[in-house]
N, C-alpha and C. Protein backbone atom coordinates (compact mmCIF):
# COMPACT_ATOMS: atom_id res chain seq x y z
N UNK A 1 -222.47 159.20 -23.68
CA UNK A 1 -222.91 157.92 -24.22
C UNK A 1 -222.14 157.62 -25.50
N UNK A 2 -221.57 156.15 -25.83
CA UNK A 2 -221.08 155.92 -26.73
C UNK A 2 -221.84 155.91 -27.94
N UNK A 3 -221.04 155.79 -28.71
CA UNK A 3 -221.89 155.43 -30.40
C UNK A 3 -222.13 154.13 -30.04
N UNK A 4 -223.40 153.58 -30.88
CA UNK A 4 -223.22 152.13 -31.09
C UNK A 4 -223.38 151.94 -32.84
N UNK A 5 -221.80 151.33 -33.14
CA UNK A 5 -221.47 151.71 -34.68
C UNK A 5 -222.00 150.39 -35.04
N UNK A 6 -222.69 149.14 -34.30
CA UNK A 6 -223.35 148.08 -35.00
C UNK A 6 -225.13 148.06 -35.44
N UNK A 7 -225.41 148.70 -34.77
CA UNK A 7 -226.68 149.37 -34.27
C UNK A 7 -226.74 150.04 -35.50
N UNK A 8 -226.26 151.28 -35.74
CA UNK A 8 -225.92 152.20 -37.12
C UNK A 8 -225.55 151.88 -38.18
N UNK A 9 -224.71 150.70 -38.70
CA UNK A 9 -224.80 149.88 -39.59
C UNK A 9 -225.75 149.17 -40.17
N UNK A 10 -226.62 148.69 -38.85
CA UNK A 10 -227.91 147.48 -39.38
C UNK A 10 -228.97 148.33 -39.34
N UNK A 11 -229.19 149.70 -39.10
CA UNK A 11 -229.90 150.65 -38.79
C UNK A 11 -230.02 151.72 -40.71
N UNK A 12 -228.54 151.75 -41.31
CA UNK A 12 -228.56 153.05 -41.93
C UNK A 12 -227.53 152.01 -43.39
N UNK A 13 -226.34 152.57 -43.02
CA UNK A 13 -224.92 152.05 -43.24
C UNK A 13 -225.00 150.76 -43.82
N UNK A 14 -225.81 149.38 -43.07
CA UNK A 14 -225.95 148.13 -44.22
C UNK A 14 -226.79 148.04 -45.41
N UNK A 15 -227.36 149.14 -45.20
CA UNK A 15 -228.83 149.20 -46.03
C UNK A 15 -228.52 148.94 -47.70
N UNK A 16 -228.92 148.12 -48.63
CA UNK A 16 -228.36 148.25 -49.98
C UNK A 16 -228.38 149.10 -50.81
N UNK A 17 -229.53 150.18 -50.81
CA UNK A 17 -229.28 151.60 -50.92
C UNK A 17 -227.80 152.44 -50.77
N UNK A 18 -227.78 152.16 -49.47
CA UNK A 18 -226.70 153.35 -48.87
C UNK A 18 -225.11 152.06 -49.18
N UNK A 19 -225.17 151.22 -49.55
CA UNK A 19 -224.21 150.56 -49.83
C UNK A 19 -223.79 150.77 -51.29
N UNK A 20 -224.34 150.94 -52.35
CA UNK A 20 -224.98 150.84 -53.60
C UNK A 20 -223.93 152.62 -53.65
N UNK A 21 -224.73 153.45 -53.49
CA UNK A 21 -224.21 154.89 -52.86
C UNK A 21 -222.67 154.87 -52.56
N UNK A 22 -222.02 153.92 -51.63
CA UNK A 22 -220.90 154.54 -51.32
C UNK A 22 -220.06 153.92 -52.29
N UNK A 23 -220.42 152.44 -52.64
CA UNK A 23 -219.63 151.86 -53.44
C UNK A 23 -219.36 152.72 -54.67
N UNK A 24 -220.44 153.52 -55.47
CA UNK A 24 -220.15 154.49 -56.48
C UNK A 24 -219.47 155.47 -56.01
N UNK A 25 -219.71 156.51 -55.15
CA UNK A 25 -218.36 157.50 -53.90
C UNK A 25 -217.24 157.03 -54.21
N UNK A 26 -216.90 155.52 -53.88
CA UNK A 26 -215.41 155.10 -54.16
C UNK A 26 -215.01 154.87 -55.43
N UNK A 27 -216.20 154.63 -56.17
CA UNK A 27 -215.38 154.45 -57.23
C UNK A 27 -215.24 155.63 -57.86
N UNK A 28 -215.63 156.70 -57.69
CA UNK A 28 -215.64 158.03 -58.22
C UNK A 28 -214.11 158.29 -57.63
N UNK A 29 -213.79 157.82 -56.75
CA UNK A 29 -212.51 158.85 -56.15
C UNK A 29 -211.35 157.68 -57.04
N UNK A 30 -211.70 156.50 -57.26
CA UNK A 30 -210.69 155.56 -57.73
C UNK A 30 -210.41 156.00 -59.58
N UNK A 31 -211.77 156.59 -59.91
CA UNK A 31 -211.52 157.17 -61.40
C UNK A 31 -210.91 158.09 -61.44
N UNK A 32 -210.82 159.23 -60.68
CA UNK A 32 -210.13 160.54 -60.70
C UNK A 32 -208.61 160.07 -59.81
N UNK A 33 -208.18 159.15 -59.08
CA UNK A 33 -207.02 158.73 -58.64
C UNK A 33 -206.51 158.56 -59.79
N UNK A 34 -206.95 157.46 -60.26
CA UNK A 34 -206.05 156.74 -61.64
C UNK A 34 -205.65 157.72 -62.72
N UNK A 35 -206.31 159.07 -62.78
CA UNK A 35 -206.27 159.92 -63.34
C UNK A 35 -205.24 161.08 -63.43
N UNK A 36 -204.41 160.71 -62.08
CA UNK A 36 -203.70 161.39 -61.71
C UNK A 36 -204.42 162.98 -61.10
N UNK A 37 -205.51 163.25 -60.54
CA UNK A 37 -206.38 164.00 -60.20
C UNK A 37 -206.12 164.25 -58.94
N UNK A 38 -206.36 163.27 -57.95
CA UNK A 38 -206.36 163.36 -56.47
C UNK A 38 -205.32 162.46 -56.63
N UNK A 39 -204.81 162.49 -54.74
CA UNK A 39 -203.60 161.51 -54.65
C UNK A 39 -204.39 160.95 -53.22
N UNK A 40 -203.74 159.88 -52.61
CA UNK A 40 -204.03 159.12 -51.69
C UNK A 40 -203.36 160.08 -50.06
N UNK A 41 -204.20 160.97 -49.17
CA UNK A 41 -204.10 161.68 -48.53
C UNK A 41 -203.75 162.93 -48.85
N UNK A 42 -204.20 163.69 -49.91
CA UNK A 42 -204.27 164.82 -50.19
C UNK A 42 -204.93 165.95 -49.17
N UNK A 43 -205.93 165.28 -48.70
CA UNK A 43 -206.75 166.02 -47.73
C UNK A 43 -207.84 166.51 -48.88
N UNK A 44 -208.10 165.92 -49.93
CA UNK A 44 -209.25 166.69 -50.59
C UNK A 44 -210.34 165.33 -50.99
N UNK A 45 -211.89 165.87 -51.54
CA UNK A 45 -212.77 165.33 -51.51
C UNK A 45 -213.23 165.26 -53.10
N UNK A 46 -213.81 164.09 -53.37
CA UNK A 46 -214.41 163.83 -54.93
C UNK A 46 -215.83 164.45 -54.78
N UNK A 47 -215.88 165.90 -55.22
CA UNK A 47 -217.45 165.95 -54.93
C UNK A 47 -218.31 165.71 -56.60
N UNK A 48 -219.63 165.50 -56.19
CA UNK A 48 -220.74 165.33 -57.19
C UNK A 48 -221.43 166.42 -57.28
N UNK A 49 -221.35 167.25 -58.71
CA UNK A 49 -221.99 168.61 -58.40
C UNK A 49 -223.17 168.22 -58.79
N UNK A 50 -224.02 167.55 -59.15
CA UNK A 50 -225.46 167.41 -59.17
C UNK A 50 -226.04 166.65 -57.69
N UNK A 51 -224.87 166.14 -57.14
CA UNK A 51 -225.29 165.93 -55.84
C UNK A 51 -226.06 164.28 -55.42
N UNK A 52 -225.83 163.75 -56.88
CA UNK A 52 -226.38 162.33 -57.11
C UNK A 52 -224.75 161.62 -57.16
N UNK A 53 -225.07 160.72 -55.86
CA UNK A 53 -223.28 159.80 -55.98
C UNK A 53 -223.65 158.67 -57.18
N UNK A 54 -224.29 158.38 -57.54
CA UNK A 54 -224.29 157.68 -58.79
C UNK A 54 -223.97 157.71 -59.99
N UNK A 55 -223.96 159.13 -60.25
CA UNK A 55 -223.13 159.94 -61.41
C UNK A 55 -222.20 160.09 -61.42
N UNK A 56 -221.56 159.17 -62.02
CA UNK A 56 -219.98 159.21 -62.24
C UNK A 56 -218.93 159.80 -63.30
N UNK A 57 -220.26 160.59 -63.98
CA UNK A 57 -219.65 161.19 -64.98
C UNK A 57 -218.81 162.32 -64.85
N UNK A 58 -217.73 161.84 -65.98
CA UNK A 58 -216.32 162.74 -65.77
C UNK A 58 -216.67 164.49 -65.47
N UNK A 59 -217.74 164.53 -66.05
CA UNK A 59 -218.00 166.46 -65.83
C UNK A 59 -218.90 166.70 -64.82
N UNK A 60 -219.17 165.46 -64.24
CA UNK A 60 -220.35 166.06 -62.90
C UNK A 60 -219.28 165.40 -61.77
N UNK A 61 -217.43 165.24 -61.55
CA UNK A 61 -217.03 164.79 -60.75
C UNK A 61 -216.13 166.27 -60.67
N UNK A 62 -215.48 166.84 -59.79
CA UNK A 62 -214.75 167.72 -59.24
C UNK A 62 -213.95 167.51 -57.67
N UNK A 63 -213.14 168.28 -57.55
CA UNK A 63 -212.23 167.80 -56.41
C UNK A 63 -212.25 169.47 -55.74
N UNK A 64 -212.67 169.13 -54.25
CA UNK A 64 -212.66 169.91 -53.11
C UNK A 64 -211.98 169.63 -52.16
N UNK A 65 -212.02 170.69 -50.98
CA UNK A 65 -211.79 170.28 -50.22
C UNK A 65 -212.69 169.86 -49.26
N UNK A 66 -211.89 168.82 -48.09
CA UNK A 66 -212.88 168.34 -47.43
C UNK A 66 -214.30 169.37 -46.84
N UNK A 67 -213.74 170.71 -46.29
CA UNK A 67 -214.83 171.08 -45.38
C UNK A 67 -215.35 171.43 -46.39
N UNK A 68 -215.10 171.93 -47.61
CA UNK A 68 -216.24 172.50 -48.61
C UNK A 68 -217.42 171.81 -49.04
N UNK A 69 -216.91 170.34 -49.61
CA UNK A 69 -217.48 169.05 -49.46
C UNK A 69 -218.52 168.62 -48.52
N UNK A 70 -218.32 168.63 -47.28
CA UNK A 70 -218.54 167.88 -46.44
C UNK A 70 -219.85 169.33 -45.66
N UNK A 71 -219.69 170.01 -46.25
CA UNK A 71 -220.75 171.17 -45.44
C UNK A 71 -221.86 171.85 -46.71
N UNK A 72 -222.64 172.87 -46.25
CA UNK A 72 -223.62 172.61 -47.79
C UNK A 72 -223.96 174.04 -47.17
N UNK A 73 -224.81 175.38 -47.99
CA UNK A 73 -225.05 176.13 -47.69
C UNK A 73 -226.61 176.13 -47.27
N UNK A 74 -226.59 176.49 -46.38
CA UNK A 74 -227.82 176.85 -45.20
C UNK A 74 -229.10 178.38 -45.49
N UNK A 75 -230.29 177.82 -45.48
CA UNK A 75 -231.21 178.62 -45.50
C UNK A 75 -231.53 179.24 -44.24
N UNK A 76 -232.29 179.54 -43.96
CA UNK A 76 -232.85 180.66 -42.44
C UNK A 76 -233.31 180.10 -41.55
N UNK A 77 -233.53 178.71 -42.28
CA UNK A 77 -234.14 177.77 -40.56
C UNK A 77 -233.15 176.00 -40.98
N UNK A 78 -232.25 176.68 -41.40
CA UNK A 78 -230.95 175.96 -41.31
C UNK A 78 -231.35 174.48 -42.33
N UNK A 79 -232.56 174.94 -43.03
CA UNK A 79 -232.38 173.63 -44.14
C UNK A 79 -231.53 174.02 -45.53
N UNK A 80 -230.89 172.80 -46.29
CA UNK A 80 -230.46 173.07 -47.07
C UNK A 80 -230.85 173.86 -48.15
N UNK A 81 -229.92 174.81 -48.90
CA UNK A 81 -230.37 175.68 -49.50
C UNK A 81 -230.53 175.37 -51.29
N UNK A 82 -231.81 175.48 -51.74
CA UNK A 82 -231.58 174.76 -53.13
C UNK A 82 -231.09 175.16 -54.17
């Protein structure tokens, strides 16, 4: 079965919350670009070590890589670990 990526948009993705969220994500990666930090296809990720994308502050921004980023460490019944 396909995705339905319009469905998931008006579902998650349009939400002003989760819009609000990514728009800060980008701009986090556009502060540390300009910075000469990351480059445009590096293969690496702007992570938030407090884990709030709203915090854009210069010492809570760091650069990973994607899978490090993008995966989180796991407790015993596979919820995130705090």
């Amino acid at each position: 079965m396909a995705r339905n990526y319009k469905k998931e948009y008006a579902n998650y993705q349009g939400k002003p919350a989760q819009i609000k969220k990514r728009a800060s994500r980008n701009s986090a990666r556009a502060k540390l670009s300009q910075g000469g930090v990351v480059k445009k296809g590096d293969g690496k990720d702007v992570h938030h070590r407090d884990g709030n994308p709203r915090n854009n502050a210069r010492k809570n921004l760091a650069v990973t890589t994607k899978a490090k980023n993008r995966s989180f460490p796991r407790n015993s019944k596979a919820g995130k670990k705090k």
